[in-house]
C-alpha atoms as a PDB file:
ATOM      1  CA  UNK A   1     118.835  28.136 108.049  1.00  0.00           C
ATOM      2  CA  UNK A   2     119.929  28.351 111.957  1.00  0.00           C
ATOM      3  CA  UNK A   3     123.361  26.658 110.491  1.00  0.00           C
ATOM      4  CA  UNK A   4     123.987  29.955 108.469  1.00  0.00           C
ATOM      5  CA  UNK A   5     122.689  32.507 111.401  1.00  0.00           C
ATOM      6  CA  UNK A   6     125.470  30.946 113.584  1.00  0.00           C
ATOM      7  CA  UNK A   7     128.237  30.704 111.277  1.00  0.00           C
ATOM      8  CA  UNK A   8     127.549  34.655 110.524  1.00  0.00           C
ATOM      9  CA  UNK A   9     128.092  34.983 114.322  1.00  0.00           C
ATOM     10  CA  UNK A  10     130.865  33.008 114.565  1.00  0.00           C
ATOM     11  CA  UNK A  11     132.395  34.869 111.795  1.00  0.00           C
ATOM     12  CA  UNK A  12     131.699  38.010 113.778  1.00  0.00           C
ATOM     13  CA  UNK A  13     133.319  37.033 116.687  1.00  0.00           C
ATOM     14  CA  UNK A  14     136.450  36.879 115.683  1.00  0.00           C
ATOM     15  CA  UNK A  15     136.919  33.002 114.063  1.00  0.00           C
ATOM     16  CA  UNK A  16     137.821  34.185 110.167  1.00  0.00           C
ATOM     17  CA  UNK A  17     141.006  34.853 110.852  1.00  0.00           C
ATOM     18  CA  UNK A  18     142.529  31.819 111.882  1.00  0.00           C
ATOM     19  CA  UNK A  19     140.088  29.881 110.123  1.00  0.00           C
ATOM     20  CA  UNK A  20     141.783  31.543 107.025  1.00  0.00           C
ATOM     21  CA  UNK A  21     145.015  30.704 108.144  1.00  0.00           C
ATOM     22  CA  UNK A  22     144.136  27.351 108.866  1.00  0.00           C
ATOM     23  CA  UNK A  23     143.032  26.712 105.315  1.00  0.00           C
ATOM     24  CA  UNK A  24     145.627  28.642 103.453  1.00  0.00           C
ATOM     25  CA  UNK A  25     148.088  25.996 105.130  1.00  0.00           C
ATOM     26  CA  UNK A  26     146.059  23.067 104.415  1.00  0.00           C
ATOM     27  CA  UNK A  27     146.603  24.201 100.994  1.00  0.00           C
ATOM     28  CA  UNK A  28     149.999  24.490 100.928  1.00  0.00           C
ATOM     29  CA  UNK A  29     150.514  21.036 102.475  1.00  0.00           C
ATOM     30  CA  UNK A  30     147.877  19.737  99.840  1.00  0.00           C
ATOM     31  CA  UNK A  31     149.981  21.249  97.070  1.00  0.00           C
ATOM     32  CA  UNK A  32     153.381  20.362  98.652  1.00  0.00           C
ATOM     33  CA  UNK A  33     152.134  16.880  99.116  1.00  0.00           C
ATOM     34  CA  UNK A  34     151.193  16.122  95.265  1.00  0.00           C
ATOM     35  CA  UNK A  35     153.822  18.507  93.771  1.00  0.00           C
ATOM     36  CA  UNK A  36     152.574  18.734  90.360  1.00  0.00           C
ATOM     37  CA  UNK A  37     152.337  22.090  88.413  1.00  0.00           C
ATOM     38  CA  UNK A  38     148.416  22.389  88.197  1.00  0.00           C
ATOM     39  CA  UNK A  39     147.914  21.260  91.819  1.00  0.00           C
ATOM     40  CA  UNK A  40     150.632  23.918  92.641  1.00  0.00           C
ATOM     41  CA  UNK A  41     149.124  26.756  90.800  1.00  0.00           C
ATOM     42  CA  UNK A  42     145.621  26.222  91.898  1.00  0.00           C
ATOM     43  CA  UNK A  43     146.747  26.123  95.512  1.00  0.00           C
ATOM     44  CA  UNK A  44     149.354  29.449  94.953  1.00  0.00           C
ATOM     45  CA  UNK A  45     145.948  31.037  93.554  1.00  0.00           C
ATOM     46  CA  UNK A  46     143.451  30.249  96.332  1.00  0.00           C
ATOM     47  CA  UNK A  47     146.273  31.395  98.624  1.00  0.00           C
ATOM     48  CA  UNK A  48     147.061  34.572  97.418  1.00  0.00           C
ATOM     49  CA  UNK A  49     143.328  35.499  96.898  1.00  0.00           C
ATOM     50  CA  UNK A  50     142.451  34.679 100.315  1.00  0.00           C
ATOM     51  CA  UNK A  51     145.379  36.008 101.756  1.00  0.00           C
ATOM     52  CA  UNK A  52     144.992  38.976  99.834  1.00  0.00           C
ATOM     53  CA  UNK A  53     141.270  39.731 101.046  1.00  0.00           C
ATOM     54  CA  UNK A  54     141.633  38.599 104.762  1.00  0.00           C
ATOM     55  CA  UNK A  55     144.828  41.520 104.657  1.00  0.00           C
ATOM     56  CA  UNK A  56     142.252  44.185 102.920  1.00  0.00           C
ATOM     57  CA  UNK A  57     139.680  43.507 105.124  1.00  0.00           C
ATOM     58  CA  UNK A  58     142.060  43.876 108.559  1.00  0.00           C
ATOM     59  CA  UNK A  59     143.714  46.699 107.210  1.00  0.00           C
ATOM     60  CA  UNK A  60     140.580  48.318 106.595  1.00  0.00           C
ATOM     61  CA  UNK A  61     139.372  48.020 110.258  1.00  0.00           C
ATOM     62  CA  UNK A  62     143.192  49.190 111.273  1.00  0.00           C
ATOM     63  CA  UNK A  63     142.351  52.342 109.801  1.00  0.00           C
ATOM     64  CA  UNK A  64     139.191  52.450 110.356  1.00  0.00           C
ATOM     65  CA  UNK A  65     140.417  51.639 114.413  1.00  0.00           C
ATOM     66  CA  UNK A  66     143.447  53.801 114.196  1.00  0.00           C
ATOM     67  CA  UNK A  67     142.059  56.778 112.323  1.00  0.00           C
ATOM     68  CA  UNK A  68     138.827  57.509 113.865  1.00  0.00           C
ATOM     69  CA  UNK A  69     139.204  59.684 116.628  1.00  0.00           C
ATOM     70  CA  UNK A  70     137.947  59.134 120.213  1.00  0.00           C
ATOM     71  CA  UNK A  71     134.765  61.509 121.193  1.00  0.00           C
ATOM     72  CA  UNK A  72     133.935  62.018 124.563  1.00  0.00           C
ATOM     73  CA  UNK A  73     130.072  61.177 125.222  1.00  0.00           C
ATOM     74  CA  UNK A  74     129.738  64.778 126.763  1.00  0.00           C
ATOM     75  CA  UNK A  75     130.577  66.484 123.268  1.00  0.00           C
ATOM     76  CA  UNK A  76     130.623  63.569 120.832  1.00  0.00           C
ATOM     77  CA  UNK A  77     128.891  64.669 117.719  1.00  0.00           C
ATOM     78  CA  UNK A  78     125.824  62.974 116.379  1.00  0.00           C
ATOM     79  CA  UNK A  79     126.928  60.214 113.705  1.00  0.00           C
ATOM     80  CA  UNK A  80     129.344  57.499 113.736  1.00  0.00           C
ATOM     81  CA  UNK A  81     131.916  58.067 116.251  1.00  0.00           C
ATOM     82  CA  UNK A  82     134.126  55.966 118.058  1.00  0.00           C
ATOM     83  CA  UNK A  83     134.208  55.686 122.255  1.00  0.00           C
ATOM     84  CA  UNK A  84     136.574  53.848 125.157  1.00  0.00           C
ATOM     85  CA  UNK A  85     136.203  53.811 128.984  1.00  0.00           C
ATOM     86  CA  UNK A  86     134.987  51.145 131.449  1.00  0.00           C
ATOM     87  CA  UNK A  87     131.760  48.624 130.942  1.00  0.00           C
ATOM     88  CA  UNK A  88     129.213  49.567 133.582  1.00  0.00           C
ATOM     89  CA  UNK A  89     126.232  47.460 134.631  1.00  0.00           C
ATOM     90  CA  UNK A  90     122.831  49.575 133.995  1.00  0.00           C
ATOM     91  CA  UNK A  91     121.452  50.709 137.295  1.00  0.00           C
ATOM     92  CA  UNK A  92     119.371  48.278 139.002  1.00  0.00           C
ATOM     93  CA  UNK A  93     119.974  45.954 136.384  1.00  0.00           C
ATOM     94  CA  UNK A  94     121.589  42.662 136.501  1.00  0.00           C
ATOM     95  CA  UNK A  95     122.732  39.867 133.921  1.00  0.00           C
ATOM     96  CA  UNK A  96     123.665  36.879 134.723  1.00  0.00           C
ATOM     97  CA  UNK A  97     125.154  34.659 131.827  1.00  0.00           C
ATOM     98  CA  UNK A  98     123.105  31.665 130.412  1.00  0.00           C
ATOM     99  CA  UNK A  99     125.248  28.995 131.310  1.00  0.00           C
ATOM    100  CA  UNK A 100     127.665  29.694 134.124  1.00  0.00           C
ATOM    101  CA  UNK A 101     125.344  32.739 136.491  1.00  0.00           C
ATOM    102  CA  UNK A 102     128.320  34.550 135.983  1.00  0.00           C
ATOM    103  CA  UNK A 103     127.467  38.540 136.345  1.00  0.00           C
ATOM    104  CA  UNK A 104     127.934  40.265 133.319  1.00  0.00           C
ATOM    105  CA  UNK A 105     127.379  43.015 130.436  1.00  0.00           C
ATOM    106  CA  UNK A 106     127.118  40.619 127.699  1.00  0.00           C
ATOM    107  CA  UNK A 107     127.049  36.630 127.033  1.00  0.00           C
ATOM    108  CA  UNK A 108     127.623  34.452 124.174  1.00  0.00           C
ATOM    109  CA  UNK A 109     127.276  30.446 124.905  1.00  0.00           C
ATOM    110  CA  UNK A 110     127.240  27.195 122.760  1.00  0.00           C
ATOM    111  CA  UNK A 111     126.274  23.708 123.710  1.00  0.00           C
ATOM    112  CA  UNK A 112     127.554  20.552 121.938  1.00  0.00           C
ATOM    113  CA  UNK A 113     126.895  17.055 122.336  1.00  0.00           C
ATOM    114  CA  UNK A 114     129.499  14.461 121.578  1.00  0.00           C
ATOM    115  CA  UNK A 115     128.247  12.363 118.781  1.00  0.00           C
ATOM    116  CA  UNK A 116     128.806   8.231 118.056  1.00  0.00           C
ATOM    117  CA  UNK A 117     131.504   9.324 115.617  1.00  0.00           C
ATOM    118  CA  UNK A 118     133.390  10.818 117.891  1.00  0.00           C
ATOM    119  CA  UNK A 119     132.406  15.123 116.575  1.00  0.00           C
ATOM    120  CA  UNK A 120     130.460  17.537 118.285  1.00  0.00           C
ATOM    121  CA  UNK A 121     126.974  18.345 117.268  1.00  0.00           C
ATOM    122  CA  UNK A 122     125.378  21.973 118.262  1.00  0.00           C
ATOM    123  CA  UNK A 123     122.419  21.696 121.004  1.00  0.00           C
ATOM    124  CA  UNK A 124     121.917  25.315 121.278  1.00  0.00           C
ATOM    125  CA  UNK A 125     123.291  28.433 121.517  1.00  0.00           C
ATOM    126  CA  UNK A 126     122.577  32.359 121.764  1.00  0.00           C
ATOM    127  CA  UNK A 127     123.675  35.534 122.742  1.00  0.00           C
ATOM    128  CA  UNK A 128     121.835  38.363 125.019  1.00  0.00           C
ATOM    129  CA  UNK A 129     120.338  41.429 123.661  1.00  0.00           C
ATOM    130  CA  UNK A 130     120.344  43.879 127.256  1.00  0.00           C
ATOM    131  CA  UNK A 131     121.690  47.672 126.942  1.00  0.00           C
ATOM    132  CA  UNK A 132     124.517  48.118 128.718  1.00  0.00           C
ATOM    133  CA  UNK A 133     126.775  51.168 129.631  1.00  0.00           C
ATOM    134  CA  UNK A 134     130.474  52.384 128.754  1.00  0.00           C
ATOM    135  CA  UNK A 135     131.641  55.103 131.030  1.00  0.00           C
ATOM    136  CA  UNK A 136     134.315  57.299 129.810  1.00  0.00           C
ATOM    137  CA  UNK A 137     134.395  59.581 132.898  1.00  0.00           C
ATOM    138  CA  UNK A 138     132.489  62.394 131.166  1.00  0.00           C
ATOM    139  CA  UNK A 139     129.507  60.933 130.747  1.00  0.00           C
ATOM    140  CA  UNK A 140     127.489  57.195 129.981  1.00  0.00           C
ATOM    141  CA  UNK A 141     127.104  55.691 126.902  1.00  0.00           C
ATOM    142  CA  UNK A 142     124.391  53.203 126.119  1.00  0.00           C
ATOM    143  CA  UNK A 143     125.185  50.393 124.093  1.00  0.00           C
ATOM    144  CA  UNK A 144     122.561  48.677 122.145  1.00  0.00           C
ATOM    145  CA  UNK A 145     124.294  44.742 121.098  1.00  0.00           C
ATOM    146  CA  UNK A 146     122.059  43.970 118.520  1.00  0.00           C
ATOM    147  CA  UNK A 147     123.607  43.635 115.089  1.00  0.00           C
ATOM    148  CA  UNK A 148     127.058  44.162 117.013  1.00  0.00           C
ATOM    149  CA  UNK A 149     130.884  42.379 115.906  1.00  0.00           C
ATOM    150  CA  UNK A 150     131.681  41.664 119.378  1.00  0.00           C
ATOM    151  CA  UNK A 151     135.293  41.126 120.954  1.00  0.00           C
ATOM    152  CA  UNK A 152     135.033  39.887 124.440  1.00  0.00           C
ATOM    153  CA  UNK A 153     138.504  39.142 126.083  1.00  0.00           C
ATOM    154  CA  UNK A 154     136.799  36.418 128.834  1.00  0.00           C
ATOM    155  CA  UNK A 155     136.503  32.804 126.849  1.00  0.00           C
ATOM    156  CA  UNK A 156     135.250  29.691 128.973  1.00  0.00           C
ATOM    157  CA  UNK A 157     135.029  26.100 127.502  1.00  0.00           C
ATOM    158  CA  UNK A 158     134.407  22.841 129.867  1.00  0.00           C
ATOM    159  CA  UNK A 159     132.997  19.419 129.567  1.00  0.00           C
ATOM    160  CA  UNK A 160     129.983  18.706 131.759  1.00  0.00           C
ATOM    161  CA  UNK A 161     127.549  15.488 131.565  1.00  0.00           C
ATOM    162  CA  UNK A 162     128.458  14.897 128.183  1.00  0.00           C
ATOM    163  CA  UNK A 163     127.880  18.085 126.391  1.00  0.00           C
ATOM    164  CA  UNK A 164     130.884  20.840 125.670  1.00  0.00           C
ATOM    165  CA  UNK A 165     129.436  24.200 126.799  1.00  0.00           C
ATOM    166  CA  UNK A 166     131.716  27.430 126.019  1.00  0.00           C
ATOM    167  CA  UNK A 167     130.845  31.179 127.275  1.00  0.00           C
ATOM    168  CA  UNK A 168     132.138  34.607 125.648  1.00  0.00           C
ATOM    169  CA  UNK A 169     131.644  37.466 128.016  1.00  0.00           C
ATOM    170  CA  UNK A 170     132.252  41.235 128.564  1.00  0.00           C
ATOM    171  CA  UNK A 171     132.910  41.700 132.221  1.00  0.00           C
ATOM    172  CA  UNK A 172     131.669  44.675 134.033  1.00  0.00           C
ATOM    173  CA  UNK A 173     134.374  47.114 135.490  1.00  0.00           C
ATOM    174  CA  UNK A 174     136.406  46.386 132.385  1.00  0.00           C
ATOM    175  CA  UNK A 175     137.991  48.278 129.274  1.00  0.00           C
ATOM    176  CA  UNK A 176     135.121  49.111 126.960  1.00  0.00           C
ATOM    177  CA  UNK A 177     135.588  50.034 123.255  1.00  0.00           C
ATOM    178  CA  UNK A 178     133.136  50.644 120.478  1.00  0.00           C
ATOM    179  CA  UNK A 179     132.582  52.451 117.216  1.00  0.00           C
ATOM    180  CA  UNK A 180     129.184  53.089 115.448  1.00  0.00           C
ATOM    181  CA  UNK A 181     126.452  55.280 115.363  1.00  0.00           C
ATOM    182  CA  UNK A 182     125.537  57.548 117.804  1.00  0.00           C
ATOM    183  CA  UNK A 183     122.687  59.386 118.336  1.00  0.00           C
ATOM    184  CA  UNK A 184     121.159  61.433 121.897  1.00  0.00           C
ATOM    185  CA  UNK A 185     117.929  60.788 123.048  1.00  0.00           C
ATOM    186  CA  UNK A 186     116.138  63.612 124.061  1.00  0.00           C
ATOM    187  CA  UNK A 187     117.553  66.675 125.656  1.00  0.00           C
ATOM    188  CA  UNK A 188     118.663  69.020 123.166  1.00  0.00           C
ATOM    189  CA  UNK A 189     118.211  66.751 120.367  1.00  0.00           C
ATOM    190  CA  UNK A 190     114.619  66.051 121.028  1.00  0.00           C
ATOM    191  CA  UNK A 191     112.926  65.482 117.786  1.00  0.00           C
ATOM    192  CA  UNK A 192     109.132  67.066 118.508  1.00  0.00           C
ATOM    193  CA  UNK A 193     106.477  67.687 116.295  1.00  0.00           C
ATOM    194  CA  UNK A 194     104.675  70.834 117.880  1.00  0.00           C
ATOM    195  CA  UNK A 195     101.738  70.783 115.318  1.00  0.00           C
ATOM    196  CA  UNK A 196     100.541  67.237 116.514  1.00  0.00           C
ATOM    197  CA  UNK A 197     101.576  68.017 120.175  1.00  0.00           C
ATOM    198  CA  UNK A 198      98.895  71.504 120.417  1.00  0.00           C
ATOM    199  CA  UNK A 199      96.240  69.042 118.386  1.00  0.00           C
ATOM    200  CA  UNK A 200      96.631  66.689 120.952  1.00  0.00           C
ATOM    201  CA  UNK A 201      96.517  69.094 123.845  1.00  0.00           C
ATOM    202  CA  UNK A 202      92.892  70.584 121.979  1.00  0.00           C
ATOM    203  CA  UNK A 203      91.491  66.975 121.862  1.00  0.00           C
ATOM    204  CA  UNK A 204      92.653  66.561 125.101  1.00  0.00           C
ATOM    205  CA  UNK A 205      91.014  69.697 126.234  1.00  0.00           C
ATOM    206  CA  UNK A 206      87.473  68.952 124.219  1.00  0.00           C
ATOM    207  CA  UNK A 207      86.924  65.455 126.450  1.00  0.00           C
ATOM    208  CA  UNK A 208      86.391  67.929 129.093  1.00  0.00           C
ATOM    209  CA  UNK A 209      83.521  70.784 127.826  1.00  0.00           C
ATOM    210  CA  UNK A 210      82.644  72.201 130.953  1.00  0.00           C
ATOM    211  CA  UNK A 211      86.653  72.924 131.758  1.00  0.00           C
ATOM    212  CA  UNK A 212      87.168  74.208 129.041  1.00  0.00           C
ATOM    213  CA  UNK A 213      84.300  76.798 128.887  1.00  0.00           C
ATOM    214  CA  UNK A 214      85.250  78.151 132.580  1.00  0.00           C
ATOM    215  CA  UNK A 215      88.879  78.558 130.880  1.00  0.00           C
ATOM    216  CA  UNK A 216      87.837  80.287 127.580  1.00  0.00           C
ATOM    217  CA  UNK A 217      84.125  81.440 127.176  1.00  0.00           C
ATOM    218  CA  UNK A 218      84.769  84.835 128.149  1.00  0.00           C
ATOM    219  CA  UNK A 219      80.975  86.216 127.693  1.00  0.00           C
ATOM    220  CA  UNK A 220      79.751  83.320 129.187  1.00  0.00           C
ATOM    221  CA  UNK A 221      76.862  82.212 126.940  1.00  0.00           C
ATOM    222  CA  UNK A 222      77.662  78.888 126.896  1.00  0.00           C
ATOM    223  CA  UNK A 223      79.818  78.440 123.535  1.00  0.00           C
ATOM    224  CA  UNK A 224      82.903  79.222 122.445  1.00  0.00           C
ATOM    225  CA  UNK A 225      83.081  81.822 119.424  1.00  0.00           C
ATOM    226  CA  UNK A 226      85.891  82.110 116.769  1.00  0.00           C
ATOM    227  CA  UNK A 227      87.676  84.527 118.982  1.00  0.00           C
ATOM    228  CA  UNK A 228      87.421  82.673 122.103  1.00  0.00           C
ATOM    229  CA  UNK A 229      88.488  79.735 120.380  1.00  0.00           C
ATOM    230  CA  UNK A 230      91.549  81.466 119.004  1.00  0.00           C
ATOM    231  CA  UNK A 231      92.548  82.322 122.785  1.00  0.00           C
ATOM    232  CA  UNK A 232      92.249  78.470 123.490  1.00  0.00           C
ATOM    233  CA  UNK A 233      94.716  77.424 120.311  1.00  0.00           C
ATOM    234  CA  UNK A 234      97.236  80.327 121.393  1.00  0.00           C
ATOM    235  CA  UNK A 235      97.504  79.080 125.170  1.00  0.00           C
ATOM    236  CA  UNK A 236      97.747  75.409 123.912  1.00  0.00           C
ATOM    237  CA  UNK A 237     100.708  76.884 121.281  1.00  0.00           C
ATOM    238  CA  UNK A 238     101.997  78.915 124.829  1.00  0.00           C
ATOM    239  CA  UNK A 239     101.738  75.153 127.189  1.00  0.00           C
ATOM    240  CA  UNK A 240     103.243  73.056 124.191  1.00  0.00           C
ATOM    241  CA  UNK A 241     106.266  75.861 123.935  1.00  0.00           C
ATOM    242  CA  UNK A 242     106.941  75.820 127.112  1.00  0.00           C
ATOM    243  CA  UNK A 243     106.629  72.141 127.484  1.00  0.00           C
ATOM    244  CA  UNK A 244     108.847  71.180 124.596  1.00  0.00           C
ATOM    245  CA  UNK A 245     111.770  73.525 125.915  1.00  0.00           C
ATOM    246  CA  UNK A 246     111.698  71.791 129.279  1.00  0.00           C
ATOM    247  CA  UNK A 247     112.102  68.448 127.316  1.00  0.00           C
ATOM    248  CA  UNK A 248     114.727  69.825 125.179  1.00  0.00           C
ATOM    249  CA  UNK A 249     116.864  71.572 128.579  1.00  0.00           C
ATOM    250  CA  UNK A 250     116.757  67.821 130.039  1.00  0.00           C
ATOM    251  CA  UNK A 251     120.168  66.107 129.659  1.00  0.00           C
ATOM    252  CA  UNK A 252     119.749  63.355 126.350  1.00  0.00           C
ATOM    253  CA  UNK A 253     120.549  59.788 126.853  1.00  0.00           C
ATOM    254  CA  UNK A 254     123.690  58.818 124.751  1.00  0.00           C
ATOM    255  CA  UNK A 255     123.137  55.525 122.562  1.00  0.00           C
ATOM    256  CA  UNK A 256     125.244  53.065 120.538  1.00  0.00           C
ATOM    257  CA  UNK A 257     123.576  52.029 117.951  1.00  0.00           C
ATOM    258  CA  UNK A 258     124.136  49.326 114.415  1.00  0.00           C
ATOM    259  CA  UNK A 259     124.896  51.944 111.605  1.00  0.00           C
ATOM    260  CA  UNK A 260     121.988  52.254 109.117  1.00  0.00           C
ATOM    261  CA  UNK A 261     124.736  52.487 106.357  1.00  0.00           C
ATOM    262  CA  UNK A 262     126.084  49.058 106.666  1.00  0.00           C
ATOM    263  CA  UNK A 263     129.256  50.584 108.155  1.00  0.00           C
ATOM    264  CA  UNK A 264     130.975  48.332 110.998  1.00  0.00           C
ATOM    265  CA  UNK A 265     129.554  48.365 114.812  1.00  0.00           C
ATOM    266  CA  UNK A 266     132.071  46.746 117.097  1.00  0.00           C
ATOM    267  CA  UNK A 267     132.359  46.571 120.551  1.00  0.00           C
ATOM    268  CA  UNK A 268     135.325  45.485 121.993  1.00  0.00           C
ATOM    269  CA  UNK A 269     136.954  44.519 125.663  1.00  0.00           C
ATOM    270  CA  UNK A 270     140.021  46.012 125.015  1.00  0.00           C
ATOM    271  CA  UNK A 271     141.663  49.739 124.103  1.00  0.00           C
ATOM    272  CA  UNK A 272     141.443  51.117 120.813  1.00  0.00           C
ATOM    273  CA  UNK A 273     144.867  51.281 120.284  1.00  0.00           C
ATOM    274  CA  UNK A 274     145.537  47.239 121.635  1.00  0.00           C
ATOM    275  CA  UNK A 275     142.676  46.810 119.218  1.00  0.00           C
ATOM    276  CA  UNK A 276     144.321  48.794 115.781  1.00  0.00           C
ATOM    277  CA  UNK A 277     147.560  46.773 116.503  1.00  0.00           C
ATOM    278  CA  UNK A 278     145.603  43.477 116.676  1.00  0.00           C
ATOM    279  CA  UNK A 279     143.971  44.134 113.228  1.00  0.00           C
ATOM    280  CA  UNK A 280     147.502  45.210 111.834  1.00  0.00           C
ATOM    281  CA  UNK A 281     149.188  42.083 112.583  1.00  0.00           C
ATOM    282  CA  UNK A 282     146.396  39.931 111.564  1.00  0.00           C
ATOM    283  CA  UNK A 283     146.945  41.653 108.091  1.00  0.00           C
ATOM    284  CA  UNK A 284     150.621  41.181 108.087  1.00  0.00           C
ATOM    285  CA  UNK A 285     150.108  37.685 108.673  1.00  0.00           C
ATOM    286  CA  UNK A 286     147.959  36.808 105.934  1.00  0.00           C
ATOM    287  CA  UNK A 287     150.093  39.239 103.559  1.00  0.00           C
ATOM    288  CA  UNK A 288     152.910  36.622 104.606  1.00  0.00           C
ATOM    289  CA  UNK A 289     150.931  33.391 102.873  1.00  0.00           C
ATOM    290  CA  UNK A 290     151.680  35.609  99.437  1.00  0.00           C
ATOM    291  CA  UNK A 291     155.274  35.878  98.800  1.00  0.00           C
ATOM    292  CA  UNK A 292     155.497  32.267 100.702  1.00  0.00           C
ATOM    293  CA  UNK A 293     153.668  30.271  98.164  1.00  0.00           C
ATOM    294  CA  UNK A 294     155.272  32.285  95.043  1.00  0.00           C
ATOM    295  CA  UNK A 295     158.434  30.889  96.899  1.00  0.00           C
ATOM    296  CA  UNK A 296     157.238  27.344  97.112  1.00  0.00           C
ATOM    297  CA  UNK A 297     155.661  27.790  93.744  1.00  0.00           C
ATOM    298  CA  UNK A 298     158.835  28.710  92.142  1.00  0.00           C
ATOM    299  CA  UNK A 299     160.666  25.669  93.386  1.00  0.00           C
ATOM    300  CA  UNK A 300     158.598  23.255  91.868  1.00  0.00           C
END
């Protein structure tokens, strides 16, 4: 099933669109070419249904694009929210993409080998899966690739020893756009469970028996009675307390994450407003295969 796995990632990187295009005039020709009535219809109805979908679905991520508003990482609210600034290496972190070393925040590549028949036949091919950053001067925002449509605007293809080899990237130092879920790490947003934090801290105590006698055996006979023991649980409750605000007064790490509800993650090299306009007049394009085959349709 690898076939499938890259044609989904094809698909998400931005190849339906023309490939629609592409087809809806094959059809056309097709039709125009035998010019009878059924050939005519069935073309003018695999037309306007694709055309009609490919619109829905751009026009859907123009709104999507062009409606959501743009949170800063400093106050963006947990949830999907969308985010634009500059791509930003992690710190002491370095990727270098699979085919050409070129430094970078994210590759794509594909390898094909010319076959005897004169087509090119897929030798391999991936993408990488590092964390990288998007820096919208008020704070950083991790990005997490997996499961990600992504738009890169850097596209390499070259012939070398026989084999085709083309590279997507996202450049570092570069506009930076995405839109899913977000969700802080830590900080203020610290999801702790104090119950199993104090039992831990009691186990953790027990392992040492003589320690915890000097702390807590108050008439020093050697055991610990119900009320000494009490003592030991409040002071663990006081040390996990104070322990847990400390974690929660620490500044959360921001992350970009796939949406559990299916809804779109994209991460794009370009503005969010560049990026609306693209989607709108992909739409308008498609819509334009609709009233052109009634036309052609009508003439027949």
């Amino acid at each position: 099933m690898g076939w499938l796995s890259e044609a989904i990632a094809e698909a998400r990187h931005g190849i339906t669109n023309g490939a629609v295009i592409m087809v809806n005039l094959l059809l056309l020709f097709l039709g125009w070419q035998h010019s009878t009535p059924i050939t005519w219809h069935l073309a003018w109805i695999a037309v306007t249904a694709s055309s009609a979908l490919a619109w829905l679905l751009n026009h859907t991520r123009y709104r999507l694009v062009a409606d959501t508003p743009t949170s800063r990482v400093v106050s963006a609210p947990q949830g999907y929210a969308e985010f634009a600034g500059q791509g930003r290496l992690m710190a002491g972190d370095q990727l270098f993409s699979h085919l050409s070393g070129v430094p970078c925040l994210w590759y794509r590549y594909r390898v094909e080998r010319e076959t005897n028949d004169n087509t090119w036949e897929r030798v391999s091919s991936g993408s990488s899966h590092d964390t990288f950053m998007l820096d919208d001067g008020s704070g950083q925002l991790l990005i997490d690739p997996d499961g990600a449509e992504i738009r890169p605007s850097h596209k390499r293809e070259w012939l070398e020893d026989g084999y085709r080899k083309t590279e997507w990237l996202l450049r570092p130092n570069e506009p930076l756009y995405g839109i899913g879920e977000h969700v802080t790490l830590g900080g203020a947003n610290a999801e702790l469970d104090e119950k199993q934090d104090i039992s831990a801290l009691l186990t953790q105590w027990k392992k040492d028996p003589t320690r915890l006698l000097s702390r807590f055996d108050s008439n020093q006979d050697g055991t610990l009675d119900a009320r000494e023991w009490a003592a030991a649980v409040l002071q663990a409750k006081r040390d996990i307390a104070a322990e847990h605000h400390e974690i929660r007064l620490r500044d959360g790490v921001h992350l970009l994450r796939k949406p559990h509800d299916g809804r779109l993650f994209l991460v794009a090299s370009e503005p969010p407003e560049q990026l609306a306009q693209r989607y709108r007049r992909w739409g308008w394009a498609h819509l334009a295969f609709i009233p052109l085959a009634s036309f052609l349709l009508i003439r027949i």
